[in-house]
C-alpha atoms as a PDB file:
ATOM      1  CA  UNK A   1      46.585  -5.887 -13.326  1.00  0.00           C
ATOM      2  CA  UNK A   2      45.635  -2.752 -15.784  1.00  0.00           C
ATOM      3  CA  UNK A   3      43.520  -0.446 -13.848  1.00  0.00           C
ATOM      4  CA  UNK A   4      42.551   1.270 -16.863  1.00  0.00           C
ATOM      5  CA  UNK A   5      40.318  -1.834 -18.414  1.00  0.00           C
ATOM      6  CA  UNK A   6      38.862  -3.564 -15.447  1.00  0.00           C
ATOM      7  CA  UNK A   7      38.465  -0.526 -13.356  1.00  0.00           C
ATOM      8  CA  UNK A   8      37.121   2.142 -16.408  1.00  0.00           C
ATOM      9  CA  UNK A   9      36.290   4.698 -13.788  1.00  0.00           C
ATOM     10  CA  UNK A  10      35.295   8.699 -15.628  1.00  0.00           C
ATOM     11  CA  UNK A  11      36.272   6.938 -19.138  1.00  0.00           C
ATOM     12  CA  UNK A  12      34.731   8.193 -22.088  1.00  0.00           C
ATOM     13  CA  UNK A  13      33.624   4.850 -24.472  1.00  0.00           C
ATOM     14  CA  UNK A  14      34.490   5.833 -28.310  1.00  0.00           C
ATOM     15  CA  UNK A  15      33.551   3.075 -29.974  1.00  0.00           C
ATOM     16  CA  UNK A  16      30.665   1.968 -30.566  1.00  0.00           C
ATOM     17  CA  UNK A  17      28.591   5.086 -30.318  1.00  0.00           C
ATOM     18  CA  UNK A  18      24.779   4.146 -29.330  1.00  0.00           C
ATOM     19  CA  UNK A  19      21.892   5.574 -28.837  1.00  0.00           C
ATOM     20  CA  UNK A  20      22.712   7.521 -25.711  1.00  0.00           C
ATOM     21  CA  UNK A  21      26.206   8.582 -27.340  1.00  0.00           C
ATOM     22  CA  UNK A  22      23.898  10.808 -29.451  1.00  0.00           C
ATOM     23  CA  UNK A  23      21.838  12.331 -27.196  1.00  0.00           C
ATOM     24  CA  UNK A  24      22.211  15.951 -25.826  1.00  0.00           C
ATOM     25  CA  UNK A  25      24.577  16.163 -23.022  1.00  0.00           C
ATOM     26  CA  UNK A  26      21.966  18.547 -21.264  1.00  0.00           C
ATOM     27  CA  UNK A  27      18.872  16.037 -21.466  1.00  0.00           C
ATOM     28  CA  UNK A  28      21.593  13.223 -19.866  1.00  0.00           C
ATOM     29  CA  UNK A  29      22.561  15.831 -17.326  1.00  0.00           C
ATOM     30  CA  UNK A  30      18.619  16.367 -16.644  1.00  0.00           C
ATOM     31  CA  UNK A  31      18.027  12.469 -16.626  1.00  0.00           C
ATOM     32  CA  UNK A  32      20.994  12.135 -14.276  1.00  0.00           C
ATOM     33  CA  UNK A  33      19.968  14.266 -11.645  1.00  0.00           C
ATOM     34  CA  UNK A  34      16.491  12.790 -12.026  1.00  0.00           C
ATOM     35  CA  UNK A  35      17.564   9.446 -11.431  1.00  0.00           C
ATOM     36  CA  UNK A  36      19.583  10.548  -8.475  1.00  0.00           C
ATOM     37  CA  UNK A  37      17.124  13.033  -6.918  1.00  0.00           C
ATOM     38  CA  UNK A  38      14.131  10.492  -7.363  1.00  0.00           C
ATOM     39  CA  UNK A  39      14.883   7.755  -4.854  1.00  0.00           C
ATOM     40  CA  UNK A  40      14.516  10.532  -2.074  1.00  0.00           C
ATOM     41  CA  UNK A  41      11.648   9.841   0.133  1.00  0.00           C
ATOM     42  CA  UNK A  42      10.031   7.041  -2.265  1.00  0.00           C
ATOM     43  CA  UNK A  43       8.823   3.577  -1.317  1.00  0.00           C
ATOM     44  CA  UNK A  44      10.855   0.620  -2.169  1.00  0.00           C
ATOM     45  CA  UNK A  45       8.946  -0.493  -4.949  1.00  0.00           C
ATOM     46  CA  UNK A  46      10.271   2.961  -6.980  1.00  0.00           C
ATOM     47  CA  UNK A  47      13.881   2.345  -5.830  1.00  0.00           C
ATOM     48  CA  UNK A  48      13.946  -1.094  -7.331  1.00  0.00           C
ATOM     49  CA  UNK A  49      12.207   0.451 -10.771  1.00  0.00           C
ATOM     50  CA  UNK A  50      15.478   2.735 -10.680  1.00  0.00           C
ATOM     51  CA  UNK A  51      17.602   0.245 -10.600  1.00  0.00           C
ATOM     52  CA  UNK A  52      16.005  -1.952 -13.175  1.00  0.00           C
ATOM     53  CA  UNK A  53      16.076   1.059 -15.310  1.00  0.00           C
ATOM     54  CA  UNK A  54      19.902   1.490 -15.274  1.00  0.00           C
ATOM     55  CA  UNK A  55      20.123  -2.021 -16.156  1.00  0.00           C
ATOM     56  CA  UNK A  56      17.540  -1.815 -19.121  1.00  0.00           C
ATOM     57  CA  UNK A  57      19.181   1.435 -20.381  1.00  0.00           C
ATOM     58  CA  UNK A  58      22.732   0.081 -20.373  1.00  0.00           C
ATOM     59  CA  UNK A  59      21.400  -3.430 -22.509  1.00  0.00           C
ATOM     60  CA  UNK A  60      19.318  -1.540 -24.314  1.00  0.00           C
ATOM     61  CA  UNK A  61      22.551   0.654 -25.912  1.00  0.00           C
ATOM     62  CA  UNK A  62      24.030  -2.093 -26.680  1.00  0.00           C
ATOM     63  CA  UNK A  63      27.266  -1.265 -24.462  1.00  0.00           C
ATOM     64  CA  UNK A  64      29.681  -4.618 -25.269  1.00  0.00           C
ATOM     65  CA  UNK A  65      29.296  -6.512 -21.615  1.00  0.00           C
ATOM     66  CA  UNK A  66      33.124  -6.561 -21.882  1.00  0.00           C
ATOM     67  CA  UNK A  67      33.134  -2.718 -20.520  1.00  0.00           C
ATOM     68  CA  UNK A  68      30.226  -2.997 -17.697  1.00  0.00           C
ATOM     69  CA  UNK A  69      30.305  -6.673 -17.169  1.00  0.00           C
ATOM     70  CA  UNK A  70      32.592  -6.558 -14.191  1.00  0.00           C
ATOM     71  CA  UNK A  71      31.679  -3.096 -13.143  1.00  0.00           C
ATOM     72  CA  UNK A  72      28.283  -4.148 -12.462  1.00  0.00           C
ATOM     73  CA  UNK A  73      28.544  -7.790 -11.343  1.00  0.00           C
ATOM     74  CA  UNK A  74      30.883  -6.089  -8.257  1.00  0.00           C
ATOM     75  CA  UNK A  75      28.712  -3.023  -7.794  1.00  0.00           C
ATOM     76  CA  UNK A  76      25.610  -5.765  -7.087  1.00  0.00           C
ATOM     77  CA  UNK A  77      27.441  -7.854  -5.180  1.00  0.00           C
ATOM     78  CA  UNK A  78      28.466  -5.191  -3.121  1.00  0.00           C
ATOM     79  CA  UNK A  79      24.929  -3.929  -2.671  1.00  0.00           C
ATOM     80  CA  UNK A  80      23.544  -7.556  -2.002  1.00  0.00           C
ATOM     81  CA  UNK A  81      26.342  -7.360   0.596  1.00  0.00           C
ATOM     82  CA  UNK A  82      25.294  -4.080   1.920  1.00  0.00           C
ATOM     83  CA  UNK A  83      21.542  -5.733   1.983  1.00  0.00           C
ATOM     84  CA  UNK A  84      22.242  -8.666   3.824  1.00  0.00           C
ATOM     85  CA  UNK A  85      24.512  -6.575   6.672  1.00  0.00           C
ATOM     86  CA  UNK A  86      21.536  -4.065   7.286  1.00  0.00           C
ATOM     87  CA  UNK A  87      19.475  -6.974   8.159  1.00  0.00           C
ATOM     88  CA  UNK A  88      21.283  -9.114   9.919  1.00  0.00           C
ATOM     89  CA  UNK A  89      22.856  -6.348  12.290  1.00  0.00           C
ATOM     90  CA  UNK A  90      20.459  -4.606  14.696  1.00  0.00           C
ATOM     91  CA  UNK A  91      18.452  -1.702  13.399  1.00  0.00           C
ATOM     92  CA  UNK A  92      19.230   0.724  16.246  1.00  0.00           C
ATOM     93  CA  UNK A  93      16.093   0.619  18.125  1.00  0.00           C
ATOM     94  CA  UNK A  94      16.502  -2.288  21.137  1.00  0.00           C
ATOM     95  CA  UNK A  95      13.043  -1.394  22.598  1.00  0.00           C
ATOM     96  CA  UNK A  96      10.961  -4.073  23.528  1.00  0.00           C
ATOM     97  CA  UNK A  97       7.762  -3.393  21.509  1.00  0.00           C
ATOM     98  CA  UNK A  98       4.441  -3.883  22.681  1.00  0.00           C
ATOM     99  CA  UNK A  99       1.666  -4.697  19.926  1.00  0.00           C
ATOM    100  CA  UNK A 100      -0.638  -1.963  19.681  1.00  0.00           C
ATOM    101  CA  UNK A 101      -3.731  -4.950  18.551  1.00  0.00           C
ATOM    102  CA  UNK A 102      -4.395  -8.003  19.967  1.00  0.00           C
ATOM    103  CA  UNK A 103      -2.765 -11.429  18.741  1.00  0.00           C
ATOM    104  CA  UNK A 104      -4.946 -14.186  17.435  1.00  0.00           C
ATOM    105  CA  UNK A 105      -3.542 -15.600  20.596  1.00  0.00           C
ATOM    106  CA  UNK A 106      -5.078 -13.295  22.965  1.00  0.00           C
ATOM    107  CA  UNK A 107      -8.392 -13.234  20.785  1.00  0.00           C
ATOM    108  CA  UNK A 108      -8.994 -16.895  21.236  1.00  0.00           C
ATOM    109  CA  UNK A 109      -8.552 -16.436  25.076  1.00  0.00           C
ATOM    110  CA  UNK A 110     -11.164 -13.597  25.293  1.00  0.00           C
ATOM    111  CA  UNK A 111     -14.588 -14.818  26.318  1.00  0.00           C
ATOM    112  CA  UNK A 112     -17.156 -13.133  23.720  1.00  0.00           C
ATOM    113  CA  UNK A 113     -19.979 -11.875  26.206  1.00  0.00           C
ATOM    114  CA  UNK A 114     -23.928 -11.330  25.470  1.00  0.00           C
ATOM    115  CA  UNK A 115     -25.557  -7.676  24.815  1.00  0.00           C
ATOM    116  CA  UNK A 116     -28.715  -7.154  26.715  1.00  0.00           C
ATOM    117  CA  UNK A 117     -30.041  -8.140  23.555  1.00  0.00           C
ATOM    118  CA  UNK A 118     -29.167 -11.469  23.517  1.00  0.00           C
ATOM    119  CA  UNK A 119     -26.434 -11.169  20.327  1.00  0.00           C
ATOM    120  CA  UNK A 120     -22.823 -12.249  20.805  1.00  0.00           C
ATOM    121  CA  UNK A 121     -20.410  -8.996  20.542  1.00  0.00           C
ATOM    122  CA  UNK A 122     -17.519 -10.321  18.640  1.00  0.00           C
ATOM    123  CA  UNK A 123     -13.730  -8.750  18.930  1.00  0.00           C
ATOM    124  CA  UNK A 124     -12.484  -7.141  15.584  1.00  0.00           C
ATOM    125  CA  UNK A 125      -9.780  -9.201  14.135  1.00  0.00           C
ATOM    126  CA  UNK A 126      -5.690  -8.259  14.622  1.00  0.00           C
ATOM    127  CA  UNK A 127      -4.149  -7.106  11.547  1.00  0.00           C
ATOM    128  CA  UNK A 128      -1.403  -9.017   9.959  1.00  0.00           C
ATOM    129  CA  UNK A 129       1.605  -6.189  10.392  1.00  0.00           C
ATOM    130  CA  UNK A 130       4.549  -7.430  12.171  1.00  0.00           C
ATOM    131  CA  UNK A 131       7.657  -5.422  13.266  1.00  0.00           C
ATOM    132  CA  UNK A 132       9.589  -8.284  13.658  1.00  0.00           C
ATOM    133  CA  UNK A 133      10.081 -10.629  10.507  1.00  0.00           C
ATOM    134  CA  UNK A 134      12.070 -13.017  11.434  1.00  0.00           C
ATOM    135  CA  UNK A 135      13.420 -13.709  15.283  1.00  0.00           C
ATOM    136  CA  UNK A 136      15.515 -16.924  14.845  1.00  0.00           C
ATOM    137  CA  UNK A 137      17.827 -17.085  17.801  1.00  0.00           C
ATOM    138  CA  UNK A 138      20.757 -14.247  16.991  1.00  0.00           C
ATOM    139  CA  UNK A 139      19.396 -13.684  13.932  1.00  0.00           C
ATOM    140  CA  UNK A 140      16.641 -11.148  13.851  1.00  0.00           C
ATOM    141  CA  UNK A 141      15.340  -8.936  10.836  1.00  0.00           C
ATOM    142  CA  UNK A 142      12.988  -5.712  11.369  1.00  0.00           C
ATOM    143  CA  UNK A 143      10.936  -4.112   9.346  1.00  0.00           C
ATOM    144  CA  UNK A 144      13.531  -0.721  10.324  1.00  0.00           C
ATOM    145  CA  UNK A 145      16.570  -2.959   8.795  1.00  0.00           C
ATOM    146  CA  UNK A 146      14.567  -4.136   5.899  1.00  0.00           C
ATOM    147  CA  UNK A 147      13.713  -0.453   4.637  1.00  0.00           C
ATOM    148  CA  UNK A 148      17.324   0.614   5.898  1.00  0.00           C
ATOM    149  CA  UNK A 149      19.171  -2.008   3.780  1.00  0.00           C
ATOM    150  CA  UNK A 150      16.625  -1.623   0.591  1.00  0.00           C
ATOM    151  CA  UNK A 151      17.482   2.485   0.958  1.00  0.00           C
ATOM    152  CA  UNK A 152      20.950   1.894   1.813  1.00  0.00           C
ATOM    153  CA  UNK A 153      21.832  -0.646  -0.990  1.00  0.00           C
ATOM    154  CA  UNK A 154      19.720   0.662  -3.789  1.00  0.00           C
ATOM    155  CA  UNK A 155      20.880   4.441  -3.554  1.00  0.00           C
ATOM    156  CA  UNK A 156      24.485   3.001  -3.347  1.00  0.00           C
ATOM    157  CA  UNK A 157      23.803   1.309  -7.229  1.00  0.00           C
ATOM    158  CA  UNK A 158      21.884   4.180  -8.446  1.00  0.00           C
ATOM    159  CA  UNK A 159      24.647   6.880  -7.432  1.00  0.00           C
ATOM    160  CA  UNK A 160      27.995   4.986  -8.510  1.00  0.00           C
ATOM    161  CA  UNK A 161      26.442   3.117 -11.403  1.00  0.00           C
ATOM    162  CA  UNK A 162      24.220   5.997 -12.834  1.00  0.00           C
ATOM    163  CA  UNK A 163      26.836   8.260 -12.648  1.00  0.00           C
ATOM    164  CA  UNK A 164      29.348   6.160 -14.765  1.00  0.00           C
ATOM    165  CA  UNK A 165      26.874   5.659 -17.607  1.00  0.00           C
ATOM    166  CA  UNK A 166      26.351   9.146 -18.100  1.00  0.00           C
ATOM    167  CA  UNK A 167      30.030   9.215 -17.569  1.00  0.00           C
ATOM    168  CA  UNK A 168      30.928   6.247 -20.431  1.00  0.00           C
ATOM    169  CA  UNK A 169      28.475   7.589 -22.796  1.00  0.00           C
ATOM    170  CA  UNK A 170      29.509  11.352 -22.540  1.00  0.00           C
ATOM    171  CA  UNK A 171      33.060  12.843 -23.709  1.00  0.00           C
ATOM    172  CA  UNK A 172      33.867  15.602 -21.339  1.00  0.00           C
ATOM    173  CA  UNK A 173      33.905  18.466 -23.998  1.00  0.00           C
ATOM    174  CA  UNK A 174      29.967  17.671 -23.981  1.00  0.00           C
ATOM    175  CA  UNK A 175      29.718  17.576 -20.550  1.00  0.00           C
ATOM    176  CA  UNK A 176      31.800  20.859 -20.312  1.00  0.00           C
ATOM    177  CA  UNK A 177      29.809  22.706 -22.999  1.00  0.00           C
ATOM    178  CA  UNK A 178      26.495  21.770 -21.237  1.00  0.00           C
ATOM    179  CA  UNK A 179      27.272  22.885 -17.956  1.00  0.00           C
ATOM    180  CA  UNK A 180      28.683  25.933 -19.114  1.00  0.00           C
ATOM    181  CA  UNK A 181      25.358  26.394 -20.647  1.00  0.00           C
ATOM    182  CA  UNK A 182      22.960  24.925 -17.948  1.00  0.00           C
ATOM    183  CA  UNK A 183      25.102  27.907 -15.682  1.00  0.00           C
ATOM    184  CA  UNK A 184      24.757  30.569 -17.562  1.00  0.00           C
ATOM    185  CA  UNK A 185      22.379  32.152 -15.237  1.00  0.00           C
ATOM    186  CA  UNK A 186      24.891  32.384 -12.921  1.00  0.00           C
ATOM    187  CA  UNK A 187      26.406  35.058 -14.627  1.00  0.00           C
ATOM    188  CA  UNK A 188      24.420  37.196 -13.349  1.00  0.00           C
ATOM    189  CA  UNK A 189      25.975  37.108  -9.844  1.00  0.00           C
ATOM    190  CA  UNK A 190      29.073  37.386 -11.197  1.00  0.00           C
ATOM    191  CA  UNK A 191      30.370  33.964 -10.990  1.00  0.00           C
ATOM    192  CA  UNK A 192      32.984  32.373 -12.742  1.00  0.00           C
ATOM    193  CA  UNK A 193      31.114  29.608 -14.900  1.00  0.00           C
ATOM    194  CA  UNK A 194      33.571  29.574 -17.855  1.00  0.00           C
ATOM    195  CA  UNK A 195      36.359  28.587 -15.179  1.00  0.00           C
ATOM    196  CA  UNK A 196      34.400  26.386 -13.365  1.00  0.00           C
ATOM    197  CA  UNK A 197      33.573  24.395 -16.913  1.00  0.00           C
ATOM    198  CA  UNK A 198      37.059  24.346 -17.434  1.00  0.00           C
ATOM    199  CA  UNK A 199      38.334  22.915 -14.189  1.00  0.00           C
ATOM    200  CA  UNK A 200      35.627  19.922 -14.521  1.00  0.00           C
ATOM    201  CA  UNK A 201      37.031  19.144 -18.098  1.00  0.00           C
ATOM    202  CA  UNK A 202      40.651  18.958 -16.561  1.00  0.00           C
ATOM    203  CA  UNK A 203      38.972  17.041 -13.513  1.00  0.00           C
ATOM    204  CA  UNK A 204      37.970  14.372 -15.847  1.00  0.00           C
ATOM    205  CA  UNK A 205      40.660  14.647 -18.243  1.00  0.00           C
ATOM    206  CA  UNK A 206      42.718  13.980 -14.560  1.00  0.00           C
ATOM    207  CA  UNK A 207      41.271  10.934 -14.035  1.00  0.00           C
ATOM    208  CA  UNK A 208      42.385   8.678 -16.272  1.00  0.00           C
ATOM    209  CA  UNK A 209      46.754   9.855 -15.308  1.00  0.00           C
ATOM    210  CA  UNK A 210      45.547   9.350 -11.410  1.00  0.00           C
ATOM    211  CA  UNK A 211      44.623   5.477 -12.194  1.00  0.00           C
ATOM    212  CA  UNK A 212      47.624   5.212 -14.784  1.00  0.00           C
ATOM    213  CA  UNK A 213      49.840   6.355 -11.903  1.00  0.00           C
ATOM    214  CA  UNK A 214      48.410   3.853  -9.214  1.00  0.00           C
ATOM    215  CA  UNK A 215      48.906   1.003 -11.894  1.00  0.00           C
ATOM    216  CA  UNK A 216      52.363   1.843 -12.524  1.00  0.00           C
ATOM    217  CA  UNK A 217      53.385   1.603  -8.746  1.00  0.00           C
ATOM    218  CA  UNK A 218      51.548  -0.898  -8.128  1.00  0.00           C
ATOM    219  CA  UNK A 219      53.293  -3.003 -11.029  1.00  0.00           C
ATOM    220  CA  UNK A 220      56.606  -1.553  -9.665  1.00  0.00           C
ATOM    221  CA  UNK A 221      56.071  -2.831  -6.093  1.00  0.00           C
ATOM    222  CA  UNK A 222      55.063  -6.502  -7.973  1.00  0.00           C
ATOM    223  CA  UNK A 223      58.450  -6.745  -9.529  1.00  0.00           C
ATOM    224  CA  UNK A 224      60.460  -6.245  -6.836  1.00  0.00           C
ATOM    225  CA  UNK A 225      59.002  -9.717  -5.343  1.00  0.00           C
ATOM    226  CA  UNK A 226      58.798  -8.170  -1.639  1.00  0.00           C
ATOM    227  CA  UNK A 227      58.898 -10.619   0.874  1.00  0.00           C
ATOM    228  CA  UNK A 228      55.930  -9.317   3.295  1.00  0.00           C
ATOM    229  CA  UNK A 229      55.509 -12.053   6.131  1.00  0.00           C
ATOM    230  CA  UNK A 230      59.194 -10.983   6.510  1.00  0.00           C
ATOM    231  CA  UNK A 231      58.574  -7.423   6.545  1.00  0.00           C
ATOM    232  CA  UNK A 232      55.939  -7.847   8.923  1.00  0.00           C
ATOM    233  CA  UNK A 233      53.013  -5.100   9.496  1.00  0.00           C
ATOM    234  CA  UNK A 234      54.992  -2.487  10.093  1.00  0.00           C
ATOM    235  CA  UNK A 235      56.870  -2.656   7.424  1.00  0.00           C
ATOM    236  CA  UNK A 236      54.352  -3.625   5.060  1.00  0.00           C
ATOM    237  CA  UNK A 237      52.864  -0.045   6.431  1.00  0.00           C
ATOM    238  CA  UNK A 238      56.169   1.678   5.784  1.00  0.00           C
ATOM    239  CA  UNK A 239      56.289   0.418   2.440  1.00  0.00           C
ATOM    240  CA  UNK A 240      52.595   1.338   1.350  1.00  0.00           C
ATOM    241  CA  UNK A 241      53.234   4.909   3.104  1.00  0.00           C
ATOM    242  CA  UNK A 242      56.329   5.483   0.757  1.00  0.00           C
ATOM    243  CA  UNK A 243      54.058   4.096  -2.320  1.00  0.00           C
ATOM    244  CA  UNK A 244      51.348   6.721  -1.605  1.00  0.00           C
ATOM    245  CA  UNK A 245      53.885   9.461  -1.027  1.00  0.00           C
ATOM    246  CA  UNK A 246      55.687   8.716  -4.746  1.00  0.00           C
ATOM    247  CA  UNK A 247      51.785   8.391  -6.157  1.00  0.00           C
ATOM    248  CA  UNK A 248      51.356  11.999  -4.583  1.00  0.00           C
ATOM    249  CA  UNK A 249      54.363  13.404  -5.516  1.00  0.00           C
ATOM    250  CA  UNK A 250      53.501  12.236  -9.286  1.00  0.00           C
ATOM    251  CA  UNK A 251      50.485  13.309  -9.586  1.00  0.00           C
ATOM    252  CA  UNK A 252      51.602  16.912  -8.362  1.00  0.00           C
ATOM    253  CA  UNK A 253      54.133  16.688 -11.107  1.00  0.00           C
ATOM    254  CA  UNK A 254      51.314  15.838 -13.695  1.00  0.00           C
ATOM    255  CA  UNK A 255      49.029  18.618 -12.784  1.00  0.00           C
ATOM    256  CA  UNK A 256      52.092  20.941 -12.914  1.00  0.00           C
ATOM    257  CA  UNK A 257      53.228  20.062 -16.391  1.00  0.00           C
ATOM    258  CA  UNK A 258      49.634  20.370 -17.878  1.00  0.00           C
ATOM    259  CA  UNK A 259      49.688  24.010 -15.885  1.00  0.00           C
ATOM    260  CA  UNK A 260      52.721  24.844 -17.659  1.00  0.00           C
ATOM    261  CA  UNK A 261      51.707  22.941 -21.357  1.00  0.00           C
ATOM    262  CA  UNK A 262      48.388  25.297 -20.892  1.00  0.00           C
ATOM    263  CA  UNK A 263      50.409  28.516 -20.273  1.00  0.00           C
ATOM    264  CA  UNK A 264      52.370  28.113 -23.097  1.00  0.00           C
ATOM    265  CA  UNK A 265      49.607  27.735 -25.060  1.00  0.00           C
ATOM    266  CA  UNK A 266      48.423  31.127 -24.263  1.00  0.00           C
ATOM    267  CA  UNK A 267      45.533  29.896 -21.717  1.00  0.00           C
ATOM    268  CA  UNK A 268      45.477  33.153 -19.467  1.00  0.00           C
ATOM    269  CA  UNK A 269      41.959  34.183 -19.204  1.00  0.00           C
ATOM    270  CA  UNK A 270      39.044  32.057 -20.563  1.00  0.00           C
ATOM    271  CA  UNK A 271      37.675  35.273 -21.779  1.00  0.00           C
ATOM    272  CA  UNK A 272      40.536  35.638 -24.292  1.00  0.00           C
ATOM    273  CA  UNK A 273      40.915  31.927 -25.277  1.00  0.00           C
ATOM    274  CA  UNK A 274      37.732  30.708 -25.814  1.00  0.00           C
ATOM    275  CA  UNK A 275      38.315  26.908 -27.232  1.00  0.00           C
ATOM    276  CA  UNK A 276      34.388  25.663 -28.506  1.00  0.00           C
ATOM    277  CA  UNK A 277      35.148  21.752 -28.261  1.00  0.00           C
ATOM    278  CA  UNK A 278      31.304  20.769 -28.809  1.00  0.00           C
ATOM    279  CA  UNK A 279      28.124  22.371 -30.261  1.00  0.00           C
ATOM    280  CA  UNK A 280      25.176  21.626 -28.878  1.00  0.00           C
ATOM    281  CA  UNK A 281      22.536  20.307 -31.028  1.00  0.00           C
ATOM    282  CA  UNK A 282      18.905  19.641 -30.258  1.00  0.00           C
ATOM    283  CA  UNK A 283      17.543  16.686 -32.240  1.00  0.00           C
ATOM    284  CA  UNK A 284      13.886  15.175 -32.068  1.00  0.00           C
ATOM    285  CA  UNK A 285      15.025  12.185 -29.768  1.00  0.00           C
ATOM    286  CA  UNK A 286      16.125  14.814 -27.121  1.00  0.00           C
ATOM    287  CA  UNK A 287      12.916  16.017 -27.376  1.00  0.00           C
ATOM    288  CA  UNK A 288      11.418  12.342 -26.632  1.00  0.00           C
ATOM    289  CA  UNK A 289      13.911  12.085 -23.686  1.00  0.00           C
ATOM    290  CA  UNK A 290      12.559  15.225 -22.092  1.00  0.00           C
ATOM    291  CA  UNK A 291       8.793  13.799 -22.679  1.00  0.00           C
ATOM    292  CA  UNK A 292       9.773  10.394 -21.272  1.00  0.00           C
ATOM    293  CA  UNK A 293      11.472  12.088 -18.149  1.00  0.00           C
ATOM    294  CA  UNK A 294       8.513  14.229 -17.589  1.00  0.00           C
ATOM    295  CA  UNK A 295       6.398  11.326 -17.558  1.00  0.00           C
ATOM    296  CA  UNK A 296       8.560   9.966 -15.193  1.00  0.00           C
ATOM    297  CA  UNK A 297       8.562  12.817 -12.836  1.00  0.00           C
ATOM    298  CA  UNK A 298       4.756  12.196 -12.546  1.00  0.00           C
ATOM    299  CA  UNK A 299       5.543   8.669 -12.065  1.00  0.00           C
ATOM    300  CA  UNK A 300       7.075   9.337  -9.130  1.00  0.00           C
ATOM    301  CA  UNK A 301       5.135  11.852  -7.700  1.00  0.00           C
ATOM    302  CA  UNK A 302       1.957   9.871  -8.564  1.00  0.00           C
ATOM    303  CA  UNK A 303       3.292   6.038  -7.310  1.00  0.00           C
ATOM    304  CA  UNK A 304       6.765   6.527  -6.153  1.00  0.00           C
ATOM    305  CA  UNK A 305       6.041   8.667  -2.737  1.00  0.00           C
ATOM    306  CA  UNK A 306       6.305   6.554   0.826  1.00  0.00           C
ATOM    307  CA  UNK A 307       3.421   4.738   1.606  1.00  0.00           C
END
């Protein structure tokens, strides 16, 4: 089991650099939040476009299916999952509806009566809206669990997915530099943005020792060939609480020795040790991106809105 292939969480792909390896960290940033921000309040129709765009993007680069292969197959089957729960389960409102038109049923049994004038007055037919698709003994599926499980499992894909592309295709130095300069504003209220720039790039750096660590326990408990129906829950519990005390207790050690590697190096005051990992370059396909994303924005507010 190696964590650190099928589970390539916050990991920065190196080879081969595509299309969206080259583009400027701030116009993925802006595309990002744009992709997450959009699905708010839009019809169903937009939230399936977002998803279908991930998926285009990510072919489209030319990523080798051996990196996002399993990542997405499990990611849409647990959204298909999520799907089919929301609309089997009930949607939260037990209320015995009453339609607001007549049924074709009630129509027929209606007896059309003359005007003075002689002309038969005929009733307006019922529209075809139903709240209730499908009422098969326990299993019943509402219009309320059909938009709940299309919201539910589409902004599930769009945040976990979207976020590791920009993740895979983006070395944190980029990401650091562009945040750093997205903040800069903030300066103005006197807030530390060099530190906070500097605490993501460790976060991320931090990532890849966290699943190292699980992997190596979890190959440690293997080996030892413990018998479990003989331990029984409880001690299967004990065991797993000891496991996730030694994971704790090494990853404290690991953020204390890169403290202490960065203090030697001189790393006091960001003011004093400015490191510039990445410059930021602004090419003509950036300036396509932002087109395309502003196009998109009026998209959204054009199509995307609910009905």
């Amino acid at each position: 089991m190696d964590l650190l292939k099928t589970l390539p969480i916050g990991l920065y792909l190196e080879e081969p650099e595509t299309w969206l390896h080259r583009l400027d960290a701030r116009v993925k940033l802006a595309w990002l939040v744009s992709l997450l921000v959009t699905p708010i309040l839009a019809n169903p129709g937009w939230r399936f476009g977002v998803v279908a765009a991930l998926i285009v993007l990510t072919i489209s680069a030319l990523i080798p299916l051996r990196v996002w292969r399993q990542q997405m197959g499990v990611l849409l089957f647990l959204c298909m999952l999520m799907l089919v729960l929301t609309l089997i389960l009930p949607d939260g409102l037990a209320i015995s509806y009453q339609p607001r038109l007549p049924t074709p049923e009630d129509i027929q049994q209606i007896t059309p009566s003359p005007d003075p004038f002689g002309e038969v007055l005929l009733q307006p037919p019922a529209m075809a809206y139903q709240y209730v698709l499908v009422d098969q003994g326990p299993l019943k599926i509402t219009q309320q669990s059909l938009e709940l499980g299309i919201r539910l499992s589409t902004l599930f894909f769009t945040l976990i997915y979207g976020t590791n592309l920009f993740l895979l295709t983006t070395a944190p130095e980029e990401i650091t530099v562009a945040l750093e300069a997205l903040m800069k504003p903030l300066r103005w209220f006197r807030l530390p943005v060099t530190e906070i720039a500097l605490t993501v790039t460790l976060s991320l750096r931090f990532i890849p020792l966290v699943l190292e660590e699980i992997q190596n326990l979890i190959r440690s408990v293997q080996t030892r060939a413990i018998n479990w129906k003989k331990l029984g829950i409880r001690g299967a519990v004990q065991v797993w609480l000891a496991v996730m005390e030694r994971l704790l207790k090494n990853l404290l050690l690991r953020a204390e020795q890169t403290a202490a590697a960065m203090q030697v190096r001189g790393f006091s005051t960001p003011s004093q040790h400015r490191v510039h990992w990445y410059q930021l370059r602004w090419r003509g396909w950036d300036w396509l991106a932002m087109g395309l994303l502003l196009v998109g924005w009026w998209a959204r507010l054009t199509w995307g809105g609910e009905v």
